[in-house]
C-alpha atoms as a PDB file:
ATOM      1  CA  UNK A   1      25.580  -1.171  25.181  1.00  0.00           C
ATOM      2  CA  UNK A   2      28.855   0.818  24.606  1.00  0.00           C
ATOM      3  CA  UNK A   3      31.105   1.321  22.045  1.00  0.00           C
ATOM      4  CA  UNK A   4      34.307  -0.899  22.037  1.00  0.00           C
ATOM      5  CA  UNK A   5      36.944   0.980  21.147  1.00  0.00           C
ATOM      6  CA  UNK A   6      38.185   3.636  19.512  1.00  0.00           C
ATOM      7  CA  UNK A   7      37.934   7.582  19.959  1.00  0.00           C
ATOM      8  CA  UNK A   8      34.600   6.892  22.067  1.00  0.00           C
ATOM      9  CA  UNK A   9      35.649   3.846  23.636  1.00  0.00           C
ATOM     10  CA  UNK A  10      33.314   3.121  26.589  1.00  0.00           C
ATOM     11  CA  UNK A  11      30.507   5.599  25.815  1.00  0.00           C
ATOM     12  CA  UNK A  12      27.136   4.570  26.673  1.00  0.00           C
ATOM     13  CA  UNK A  13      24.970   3.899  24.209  1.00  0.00           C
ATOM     14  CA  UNK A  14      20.924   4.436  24.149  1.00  0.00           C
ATOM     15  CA  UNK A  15      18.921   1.247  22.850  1.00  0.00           C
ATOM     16  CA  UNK A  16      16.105   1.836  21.226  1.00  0.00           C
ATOM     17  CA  UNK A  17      12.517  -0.090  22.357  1.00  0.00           C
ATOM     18  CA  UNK A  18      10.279  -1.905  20.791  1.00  0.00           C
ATOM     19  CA  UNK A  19       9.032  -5.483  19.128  1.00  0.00           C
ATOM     20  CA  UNK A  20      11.000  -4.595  15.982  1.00  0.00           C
ATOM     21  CA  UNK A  21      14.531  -3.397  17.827  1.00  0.00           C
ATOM     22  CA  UNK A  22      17.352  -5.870  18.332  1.00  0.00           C
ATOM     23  CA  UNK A  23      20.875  -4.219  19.042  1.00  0.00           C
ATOM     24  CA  UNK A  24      23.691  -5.707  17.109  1.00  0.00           C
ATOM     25  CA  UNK A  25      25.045  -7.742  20.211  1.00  0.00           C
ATOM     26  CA  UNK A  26      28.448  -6.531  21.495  1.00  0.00           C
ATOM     27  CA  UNK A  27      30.516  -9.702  20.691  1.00  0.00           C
ATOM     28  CA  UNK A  28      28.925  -9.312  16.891  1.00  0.00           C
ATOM     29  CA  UNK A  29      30.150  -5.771  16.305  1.00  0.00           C
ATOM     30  CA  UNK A  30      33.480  -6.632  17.936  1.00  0.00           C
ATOM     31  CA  UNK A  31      34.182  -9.504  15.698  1.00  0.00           C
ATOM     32  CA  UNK A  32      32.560  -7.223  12.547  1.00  0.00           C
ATOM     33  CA  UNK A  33      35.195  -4.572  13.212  1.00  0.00           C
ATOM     34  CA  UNK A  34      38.329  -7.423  14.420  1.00  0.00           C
ATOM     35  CA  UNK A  35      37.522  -9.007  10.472  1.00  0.00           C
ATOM     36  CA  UNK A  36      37.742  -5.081   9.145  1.00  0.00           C
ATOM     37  CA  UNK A  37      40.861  -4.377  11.104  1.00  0.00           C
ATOM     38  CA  UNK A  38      42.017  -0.684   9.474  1.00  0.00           C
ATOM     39  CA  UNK A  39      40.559  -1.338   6.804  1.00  0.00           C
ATOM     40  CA  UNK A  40      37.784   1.046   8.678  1.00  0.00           C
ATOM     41  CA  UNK A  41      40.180   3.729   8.725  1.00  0.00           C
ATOM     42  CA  UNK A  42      38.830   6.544   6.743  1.00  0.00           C
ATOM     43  CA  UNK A  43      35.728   5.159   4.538  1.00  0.00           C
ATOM     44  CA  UNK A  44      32.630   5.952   4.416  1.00  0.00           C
ATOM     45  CA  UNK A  45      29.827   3.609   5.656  1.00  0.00           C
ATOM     46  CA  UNK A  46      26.321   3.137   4.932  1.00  0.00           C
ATOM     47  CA  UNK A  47      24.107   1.741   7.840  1.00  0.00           C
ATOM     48  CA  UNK A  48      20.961   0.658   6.514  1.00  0.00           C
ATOM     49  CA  UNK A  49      18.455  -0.528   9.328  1.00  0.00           C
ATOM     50  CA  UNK A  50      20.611   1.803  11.676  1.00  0.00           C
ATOM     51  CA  UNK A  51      18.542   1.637  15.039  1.00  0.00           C
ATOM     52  CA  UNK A  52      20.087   3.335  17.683  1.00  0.00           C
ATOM     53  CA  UNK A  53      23.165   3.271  15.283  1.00  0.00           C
ATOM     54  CA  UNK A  54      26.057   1.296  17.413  1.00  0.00           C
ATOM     55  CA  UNK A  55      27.573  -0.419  14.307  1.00  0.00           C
ATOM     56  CA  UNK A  56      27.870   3.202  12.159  1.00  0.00           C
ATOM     57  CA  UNK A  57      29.179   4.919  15.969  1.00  0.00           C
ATOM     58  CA  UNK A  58      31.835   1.933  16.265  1.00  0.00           C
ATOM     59  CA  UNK A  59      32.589   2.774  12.908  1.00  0.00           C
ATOM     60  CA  UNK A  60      33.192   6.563  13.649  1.00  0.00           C
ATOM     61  CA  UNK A  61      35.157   5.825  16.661  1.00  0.00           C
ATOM     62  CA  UNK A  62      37.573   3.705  14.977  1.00  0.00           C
ATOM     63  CA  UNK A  63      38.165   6.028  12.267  1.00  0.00           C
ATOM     64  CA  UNK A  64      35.454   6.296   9.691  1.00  0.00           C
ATOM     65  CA  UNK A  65      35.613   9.514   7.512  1.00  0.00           C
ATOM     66  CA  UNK A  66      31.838   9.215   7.434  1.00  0.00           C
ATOM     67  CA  UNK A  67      29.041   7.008   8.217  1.00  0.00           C
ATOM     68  CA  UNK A  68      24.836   7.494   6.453  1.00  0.00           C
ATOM     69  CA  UNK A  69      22.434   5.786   9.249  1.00  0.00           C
ATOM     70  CA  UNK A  70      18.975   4.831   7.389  1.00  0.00           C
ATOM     71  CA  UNK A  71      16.580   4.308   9.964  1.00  0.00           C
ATOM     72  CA  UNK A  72      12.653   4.862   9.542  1.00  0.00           C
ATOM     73  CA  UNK A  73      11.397   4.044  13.067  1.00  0.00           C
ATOM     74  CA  UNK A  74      10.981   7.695  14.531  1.00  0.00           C
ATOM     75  CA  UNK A  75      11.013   6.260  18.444  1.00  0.00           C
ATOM     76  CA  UNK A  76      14.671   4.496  17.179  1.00  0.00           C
ATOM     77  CA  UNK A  77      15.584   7.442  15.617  1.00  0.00           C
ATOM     78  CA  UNK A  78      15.504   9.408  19.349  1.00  0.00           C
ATOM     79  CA  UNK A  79      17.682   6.884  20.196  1.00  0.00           C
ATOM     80  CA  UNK A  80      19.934   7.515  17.701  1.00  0.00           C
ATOM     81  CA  UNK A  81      20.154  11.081  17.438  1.00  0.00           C
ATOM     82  CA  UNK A  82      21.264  10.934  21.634  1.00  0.00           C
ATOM     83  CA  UNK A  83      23.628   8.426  20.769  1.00  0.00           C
ATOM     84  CA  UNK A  84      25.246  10.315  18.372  1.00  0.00           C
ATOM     85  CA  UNK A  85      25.029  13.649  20.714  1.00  0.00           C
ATOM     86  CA  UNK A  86      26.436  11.710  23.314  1.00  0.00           C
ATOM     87  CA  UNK A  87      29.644  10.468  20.827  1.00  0.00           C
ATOM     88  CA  UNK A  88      29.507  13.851  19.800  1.00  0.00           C
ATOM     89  CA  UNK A  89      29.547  13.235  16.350  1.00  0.00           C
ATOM     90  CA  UNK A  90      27.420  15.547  13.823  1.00  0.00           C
ATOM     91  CA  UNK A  91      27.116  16.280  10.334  1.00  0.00           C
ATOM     92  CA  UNK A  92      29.302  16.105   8.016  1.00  0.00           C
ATOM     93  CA  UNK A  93      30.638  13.264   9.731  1.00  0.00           C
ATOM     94  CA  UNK A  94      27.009  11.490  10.227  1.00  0.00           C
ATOM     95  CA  UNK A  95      24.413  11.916   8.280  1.00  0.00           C
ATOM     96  CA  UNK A  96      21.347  10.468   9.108  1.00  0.00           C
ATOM     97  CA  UNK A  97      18.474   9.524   6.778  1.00  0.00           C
ATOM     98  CA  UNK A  98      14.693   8.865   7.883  1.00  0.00           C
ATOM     99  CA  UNK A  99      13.180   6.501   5.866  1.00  0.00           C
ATOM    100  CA  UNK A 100      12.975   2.668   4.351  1.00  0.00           C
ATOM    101  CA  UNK A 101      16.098   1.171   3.864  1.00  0.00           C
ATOM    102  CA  UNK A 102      15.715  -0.775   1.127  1.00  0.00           C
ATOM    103  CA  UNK A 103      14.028   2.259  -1.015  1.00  0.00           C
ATOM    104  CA  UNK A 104      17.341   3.716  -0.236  1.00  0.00           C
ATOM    105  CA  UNK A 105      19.389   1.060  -1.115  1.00  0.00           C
ATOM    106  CA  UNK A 106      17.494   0.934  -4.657  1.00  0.00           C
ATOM    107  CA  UNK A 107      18.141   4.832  -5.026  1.00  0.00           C
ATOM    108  CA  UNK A 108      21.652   4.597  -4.493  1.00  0.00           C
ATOM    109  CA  UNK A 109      22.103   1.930  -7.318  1.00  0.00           C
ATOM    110  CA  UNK A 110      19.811   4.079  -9.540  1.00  0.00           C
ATOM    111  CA  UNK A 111      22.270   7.163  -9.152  1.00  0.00           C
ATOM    112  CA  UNK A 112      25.339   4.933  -8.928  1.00  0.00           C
ATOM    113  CA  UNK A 113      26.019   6.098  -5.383  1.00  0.00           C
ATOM    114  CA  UNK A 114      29.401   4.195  -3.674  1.00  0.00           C
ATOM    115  CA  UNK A 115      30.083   3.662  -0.339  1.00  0.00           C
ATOM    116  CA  UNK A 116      33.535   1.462   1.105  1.00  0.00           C
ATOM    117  CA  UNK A 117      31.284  -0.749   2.836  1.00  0.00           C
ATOM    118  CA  UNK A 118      27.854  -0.983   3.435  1.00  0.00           C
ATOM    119  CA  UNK A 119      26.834  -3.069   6.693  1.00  0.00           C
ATOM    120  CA  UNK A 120      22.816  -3.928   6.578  1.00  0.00           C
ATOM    121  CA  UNK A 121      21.122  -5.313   9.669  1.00  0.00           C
ATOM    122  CA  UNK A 122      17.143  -6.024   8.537  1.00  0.00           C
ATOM    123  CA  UNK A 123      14.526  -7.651  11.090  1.00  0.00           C
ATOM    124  CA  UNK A 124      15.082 -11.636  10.577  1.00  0.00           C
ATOM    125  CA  UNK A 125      11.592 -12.436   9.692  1.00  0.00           C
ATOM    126  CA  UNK A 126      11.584  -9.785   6.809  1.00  0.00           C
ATOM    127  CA  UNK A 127      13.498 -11.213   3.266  1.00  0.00           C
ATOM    128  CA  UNK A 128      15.444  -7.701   3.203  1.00  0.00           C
ATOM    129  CA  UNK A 129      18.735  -9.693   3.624  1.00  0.00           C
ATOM    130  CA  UNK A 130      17.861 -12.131   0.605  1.00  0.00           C
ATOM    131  CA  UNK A 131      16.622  -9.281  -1.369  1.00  0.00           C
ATOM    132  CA  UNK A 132      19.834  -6.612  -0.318  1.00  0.00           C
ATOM    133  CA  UNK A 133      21.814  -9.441  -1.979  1.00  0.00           C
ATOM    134  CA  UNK A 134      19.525 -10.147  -4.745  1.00  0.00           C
ATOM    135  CA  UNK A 135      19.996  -6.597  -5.771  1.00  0.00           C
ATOM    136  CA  UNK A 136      23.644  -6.000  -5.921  1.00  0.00           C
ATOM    137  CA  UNK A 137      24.289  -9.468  -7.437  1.00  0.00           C
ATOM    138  CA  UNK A 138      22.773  -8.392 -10.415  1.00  0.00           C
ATOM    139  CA  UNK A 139      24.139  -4.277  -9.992  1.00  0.00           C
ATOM    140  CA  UNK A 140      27.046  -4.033 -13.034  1.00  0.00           C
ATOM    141  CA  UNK A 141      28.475  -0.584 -11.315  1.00  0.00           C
ATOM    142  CA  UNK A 142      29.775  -1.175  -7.557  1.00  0.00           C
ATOM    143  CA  UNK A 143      27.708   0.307  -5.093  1.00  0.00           C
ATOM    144  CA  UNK A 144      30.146  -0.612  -2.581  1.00  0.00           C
ATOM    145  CA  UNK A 145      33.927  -2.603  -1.898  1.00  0.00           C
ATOM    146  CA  UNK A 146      32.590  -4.533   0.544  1.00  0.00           C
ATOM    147  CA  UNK A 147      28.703  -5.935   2.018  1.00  0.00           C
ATOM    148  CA  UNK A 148      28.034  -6.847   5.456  1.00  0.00           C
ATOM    149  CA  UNK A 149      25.067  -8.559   6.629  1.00  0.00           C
ATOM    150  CA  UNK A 150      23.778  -9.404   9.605  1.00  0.00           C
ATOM    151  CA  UNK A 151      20.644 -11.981   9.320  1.00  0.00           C
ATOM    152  CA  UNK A 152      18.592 -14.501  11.317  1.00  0.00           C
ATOM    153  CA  UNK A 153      18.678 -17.113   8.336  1.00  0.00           C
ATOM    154  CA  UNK A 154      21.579 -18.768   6.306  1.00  0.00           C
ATOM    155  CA  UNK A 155      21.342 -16.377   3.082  1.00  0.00           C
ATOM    156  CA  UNK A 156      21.294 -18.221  -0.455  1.00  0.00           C
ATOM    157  CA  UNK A 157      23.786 -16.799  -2.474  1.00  0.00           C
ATOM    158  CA  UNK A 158      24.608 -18.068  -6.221  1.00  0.00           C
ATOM    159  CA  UNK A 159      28.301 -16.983  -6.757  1.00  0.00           C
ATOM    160  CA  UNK A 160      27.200 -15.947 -10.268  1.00  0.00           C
ATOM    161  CA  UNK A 161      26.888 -12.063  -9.844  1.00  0.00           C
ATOM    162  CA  UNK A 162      28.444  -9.153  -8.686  1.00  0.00           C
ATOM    163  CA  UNK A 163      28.921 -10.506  -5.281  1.00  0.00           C
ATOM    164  CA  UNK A 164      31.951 -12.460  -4.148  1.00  0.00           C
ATOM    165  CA  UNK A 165      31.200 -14.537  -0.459  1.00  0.00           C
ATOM    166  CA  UNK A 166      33.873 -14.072   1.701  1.00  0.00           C
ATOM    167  CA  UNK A 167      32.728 -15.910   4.801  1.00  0.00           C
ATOM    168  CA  UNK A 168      29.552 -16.147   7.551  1.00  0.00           C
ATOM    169  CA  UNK A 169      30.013 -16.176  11.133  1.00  0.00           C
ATOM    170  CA  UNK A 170      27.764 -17.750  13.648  1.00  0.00           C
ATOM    171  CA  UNK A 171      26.759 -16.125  16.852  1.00  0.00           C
ATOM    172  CA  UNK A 172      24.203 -18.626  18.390  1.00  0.00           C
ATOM    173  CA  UNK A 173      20.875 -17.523  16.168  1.00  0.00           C
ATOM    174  CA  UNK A 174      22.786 -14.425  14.312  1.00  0.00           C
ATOM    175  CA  UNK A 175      24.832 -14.733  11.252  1.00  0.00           C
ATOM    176  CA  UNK A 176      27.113 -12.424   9.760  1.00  0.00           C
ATOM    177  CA  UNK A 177      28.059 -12.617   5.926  1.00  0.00           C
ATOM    178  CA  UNK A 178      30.465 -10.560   4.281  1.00  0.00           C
ATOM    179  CA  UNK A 179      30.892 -10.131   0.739  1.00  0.00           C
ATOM    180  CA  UNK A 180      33.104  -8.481  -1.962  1.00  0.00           C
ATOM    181  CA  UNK A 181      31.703  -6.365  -4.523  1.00  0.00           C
ATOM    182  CA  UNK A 182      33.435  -7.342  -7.723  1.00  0.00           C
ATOM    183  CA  UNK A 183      34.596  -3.947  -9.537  1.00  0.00           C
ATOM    184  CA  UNK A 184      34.423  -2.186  -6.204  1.00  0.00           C
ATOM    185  CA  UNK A 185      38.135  -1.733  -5.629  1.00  0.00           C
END
């Protein structure tokens, strides 16, 4: 794995091991960041499932003014913290928080946190990608402009909250949905 382009185009990147760990493929994170275009430029990101952190690092490479990675696996975390020694990247620019995602997620909207975009990438058998959604459908203050997902399942999505569906993309048994958070301009 290495990242695609950007300041730290080409750098190596550690994967992390284990049953739960699946890398957002290369051709995923390419077309995530083609869609974004500069709209990367300068925001800050929240990475929620992180892992060894190659969407948040893309992110940084191509401009981010600063990226969170929420990761709770301490063997992925290794991973991650070489990664981003590797990209050279360090606090304030990445910040990097050990613990559940989702009880994160849930703290953010209770302090009416905001990032640009946040990009979520929960294990396919969990409902954390039905539930992310679930959640900021029915948040009134933005959390965020814009929600990426990345999920093993087609997500149901009612069109009646917060949330506005942009589009899904299909990489064989990956999908990516993006959303706009209505209110988060």
């Amino acid at each position: 794995m290495r990242v695609i382009a950007g300041s730290r185009k080409g750098t190596a990147l550690r994967c992390g091991r284990g049953p739960q760990f699946r890398p957002t493929a290369q051709i995923v994170r390419g077309s995530i960041f083609d869609t974004l275009g500069d709209e990367v430029s300068g925001i800050d990101l929240l990475d929620l499932f992180a892992g060894s952190g190659g969407v948040g690092i893309e992110a940084l490479s191509r401009g981010a003014r600063q990226v969170t990675f929420v990761e709770q696996d301490h063997t992925i975390l290794r991973a991650l913290r070489t990664n981003l020694q590797r990209c050279k990247y360090s606090v304030p620019e990445a910040l990097v928080r050990t613990g559940d995602a989702m009880r994160f997620l849930r703290k953010l909207i209770k302090k009416k946190g905001f990032f640009d975009i946040i990009f979520a990438d929960p294990p396919y058998a969990s409902r954390c990608a039905q539930e992310i959604v679930r959640l900021l459908e029915e948040e009134e203050t933005p959390v965020c402009r814009r929600l990426i997902i990345e999920h093993g399942n087609p997500l149901f999505h009612t069109e009646a909250g917060q949330l506005e569906k942009e589009r899904t993309r299909k990489f064989g048994q990956t999908y990516v949905t993006y959303f706009f958070m209505k209110g988060g301009e």
